[in-house]
Protein backbone atom coordinates (compact mmCIF):
# COMPACT_ATOMS: atom_id res chain seq x y z
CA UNK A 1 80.56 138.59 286.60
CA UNK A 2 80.81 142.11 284.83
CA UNK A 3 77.52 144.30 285.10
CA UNK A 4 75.92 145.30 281.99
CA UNK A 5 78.79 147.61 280.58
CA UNK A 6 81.02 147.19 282.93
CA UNK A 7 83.18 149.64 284.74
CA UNK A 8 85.65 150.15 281.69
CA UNK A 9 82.72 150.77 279.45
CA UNK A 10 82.54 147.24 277.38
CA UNK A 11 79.59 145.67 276.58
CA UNK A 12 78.62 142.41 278.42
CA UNK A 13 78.18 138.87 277.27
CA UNK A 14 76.70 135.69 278.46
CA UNK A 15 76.36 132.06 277.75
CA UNK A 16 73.78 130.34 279.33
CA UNK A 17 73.12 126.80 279.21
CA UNK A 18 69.24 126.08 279.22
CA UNK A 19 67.76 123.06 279.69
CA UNK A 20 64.18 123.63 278.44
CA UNK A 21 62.82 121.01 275.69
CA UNK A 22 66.13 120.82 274.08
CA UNK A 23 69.11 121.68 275.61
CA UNK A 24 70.66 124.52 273.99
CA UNK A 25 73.73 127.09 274.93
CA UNK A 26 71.99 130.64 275.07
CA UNK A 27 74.82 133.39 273.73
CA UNK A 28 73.44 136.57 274.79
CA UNK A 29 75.31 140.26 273.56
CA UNK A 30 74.27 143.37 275.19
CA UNK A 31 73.45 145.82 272.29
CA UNK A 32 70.53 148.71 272.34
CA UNK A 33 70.00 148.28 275.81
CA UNK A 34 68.98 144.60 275.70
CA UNK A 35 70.74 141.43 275.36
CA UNK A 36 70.63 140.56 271.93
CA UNK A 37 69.81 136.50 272.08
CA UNK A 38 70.84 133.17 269.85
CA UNK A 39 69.86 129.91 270.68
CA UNK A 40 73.00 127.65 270.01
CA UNK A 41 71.98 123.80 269.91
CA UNK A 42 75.67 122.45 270.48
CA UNK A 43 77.10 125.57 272.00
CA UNK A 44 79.99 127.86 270.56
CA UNK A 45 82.82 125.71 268.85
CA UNK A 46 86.41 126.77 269.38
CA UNK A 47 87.27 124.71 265.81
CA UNK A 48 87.39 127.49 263.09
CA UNK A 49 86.24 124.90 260.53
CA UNK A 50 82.86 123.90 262.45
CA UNK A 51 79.69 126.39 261.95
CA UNK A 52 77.17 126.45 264.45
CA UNK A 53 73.70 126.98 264.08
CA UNK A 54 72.11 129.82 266.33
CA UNK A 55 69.16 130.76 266.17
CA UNK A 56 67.61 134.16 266.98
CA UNK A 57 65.25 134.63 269.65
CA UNK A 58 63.93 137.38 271.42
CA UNK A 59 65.63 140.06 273.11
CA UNK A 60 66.36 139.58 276.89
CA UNK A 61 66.42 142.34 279.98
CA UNK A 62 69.75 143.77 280.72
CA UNK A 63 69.25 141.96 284.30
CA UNK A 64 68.92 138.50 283.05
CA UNK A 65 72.71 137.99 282.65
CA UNK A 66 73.05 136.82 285.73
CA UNK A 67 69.76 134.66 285.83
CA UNK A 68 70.74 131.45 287.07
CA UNK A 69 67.96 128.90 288.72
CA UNK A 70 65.07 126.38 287.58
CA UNK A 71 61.75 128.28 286.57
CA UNK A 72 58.20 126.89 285.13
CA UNK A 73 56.59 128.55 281.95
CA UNK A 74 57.62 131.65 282.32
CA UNK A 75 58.63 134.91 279.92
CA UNK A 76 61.70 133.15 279.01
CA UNK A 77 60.53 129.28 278.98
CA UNK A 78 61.00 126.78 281.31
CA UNK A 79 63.49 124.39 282.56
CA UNK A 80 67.09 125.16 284.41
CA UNK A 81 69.52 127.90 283.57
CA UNK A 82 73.21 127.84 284.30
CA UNK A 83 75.36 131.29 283.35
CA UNK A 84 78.47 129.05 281.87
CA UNK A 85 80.40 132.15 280.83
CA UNK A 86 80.40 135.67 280.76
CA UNK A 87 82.30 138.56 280.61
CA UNK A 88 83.10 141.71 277.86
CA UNK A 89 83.23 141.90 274.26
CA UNK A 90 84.51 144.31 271.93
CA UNK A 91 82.45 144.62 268.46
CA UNK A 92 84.84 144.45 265.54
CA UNK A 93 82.09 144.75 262.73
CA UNK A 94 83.54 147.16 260.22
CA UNK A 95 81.76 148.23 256.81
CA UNK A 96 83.59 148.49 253.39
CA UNK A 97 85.66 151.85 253.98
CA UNK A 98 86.68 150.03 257.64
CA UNK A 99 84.22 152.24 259.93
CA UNK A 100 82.55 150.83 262.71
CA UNK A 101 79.29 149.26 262.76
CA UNK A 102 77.14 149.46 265.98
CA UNK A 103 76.35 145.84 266.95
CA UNK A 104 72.52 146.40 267.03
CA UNK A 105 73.05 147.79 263.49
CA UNK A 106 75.38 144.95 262.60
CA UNK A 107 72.97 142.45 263.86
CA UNK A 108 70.27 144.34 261.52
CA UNK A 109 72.54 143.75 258.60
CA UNK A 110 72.87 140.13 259.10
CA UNK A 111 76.81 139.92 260.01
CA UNK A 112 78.53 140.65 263.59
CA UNK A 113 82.00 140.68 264.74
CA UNK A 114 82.91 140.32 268.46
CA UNK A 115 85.68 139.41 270.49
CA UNK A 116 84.90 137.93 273.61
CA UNK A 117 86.99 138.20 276.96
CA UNK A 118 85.36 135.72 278.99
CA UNK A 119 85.62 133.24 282.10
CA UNK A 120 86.33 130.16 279.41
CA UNK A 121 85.48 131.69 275.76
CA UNK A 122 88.20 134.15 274.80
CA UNK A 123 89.24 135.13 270.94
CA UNK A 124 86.87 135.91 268.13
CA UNK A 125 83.42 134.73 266.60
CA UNK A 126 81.54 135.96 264.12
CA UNK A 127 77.53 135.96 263.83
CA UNK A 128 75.96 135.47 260.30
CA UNK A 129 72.83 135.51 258.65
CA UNK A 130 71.54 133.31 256.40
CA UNK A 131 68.72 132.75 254.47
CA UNK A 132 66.51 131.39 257.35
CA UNK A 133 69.01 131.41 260.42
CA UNK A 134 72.83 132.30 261.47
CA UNK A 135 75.78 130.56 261.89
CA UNK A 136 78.15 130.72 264.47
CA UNK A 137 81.64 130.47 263.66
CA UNK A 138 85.39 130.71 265.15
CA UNK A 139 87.36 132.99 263.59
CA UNK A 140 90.75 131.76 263.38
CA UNK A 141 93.28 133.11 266.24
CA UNK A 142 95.10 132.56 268.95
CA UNK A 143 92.42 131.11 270.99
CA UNK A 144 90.93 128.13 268.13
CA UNK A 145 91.46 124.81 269.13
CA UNK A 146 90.18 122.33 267.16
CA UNK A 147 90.72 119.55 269.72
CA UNK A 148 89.31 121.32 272.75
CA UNK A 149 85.42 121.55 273.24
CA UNK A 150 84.51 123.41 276.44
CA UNK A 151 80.94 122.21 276.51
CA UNK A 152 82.37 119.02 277.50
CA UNK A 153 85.63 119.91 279.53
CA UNK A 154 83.94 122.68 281.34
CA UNK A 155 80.22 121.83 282.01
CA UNK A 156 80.21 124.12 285.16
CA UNK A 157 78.56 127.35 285.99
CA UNK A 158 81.02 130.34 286.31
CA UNK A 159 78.34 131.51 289.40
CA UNK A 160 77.11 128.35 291.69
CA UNK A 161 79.91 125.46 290.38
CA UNK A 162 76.88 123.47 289.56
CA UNK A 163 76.49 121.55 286.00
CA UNK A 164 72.81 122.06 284.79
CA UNK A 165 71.92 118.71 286.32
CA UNK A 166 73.14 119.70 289.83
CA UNK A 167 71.03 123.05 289.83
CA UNK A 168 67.80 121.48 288.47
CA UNK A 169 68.55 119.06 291.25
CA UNK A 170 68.75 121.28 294.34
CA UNK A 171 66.77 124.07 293.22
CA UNK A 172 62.66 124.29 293.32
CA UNK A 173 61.18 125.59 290.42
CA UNK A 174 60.45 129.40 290.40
């Protein structure tokens, strides 16, 4: 998995699949110098026409991309943790006269562009805010695939090859 900017200088994501009172696909952005967090009930959708909810949380330490394991009540809640992807992203978030828009900025605004280069998610999402919370959705590319949902076909971590169920299994809580 990349380090937080990696060696060529892009920003990191992560998706981590939590298993606290819900079960909910965290997508984490590294921006400011923190991993800028949504909660994502179903996970990200590779079907342009389907809009996710995710919901903000709080921001996350640089080091916790790679956080994988089964922890009580803790900073970041309880329950197991899987790192399902990861990898770079490039923000695309342009204003009006087509300059770029720093990705903490854009997030401050209410609308981010990214382009993830991932393990499984590759191609382009975009972040919005709405009144209350955002939406996640697929921007249409090379990468959509309305028939394919990788929360199903690929339930695996990209670290341990465990599923969520496997970890929380053979792990002791931390």
């Amino acid at each position: 998995m990349p380090e937080a900017t990696d060696a060529a200088g892009a920003p990191v994501f992560v998706v981590q699949l939590h298993d606290a009172r819900r079960r909910h696909y965290d997508v984490r952005l590294e921006a400011d110098g923190v991993l800028k967090s949504w909660a994502v009930p179903l996970g990200p959708s590779l079907d342009p026409a389907v809009k996710r909810l995710a919901v903000f949380t709080t921001d996350h330490d640089l080091e916790y991309a790679t956080y994988e394991g089964v922890h009580a009540e803790a900073k970041y809640g309880s329950g197991a943790v899987i790192v399902w992807d990861a990898g770079v992203y490039t923000n695309l978030t342009r204003d009006k006269q087509r300059r770029p828009i720093p990705a903490g900025e854009a997030i401050e605004r209410g609308h981010l562009k990214v382009h993830l280069r991932g393990v499984k998610l590759n191609g382009t999402w975009a972040f919005t805010r709405t009144d209350s919370d955002w939406l996640l959705v697929k921007v249409r590319d090379e990468s959509a695939d309305p028939m394919l949902d990788l929360t199903v076909s690929e339930p695996r971590s990209i670290l341990s090859g465990l599923t969520i169920d496997e970890l929380a299994a053979t792990r002791p809580t931390a």
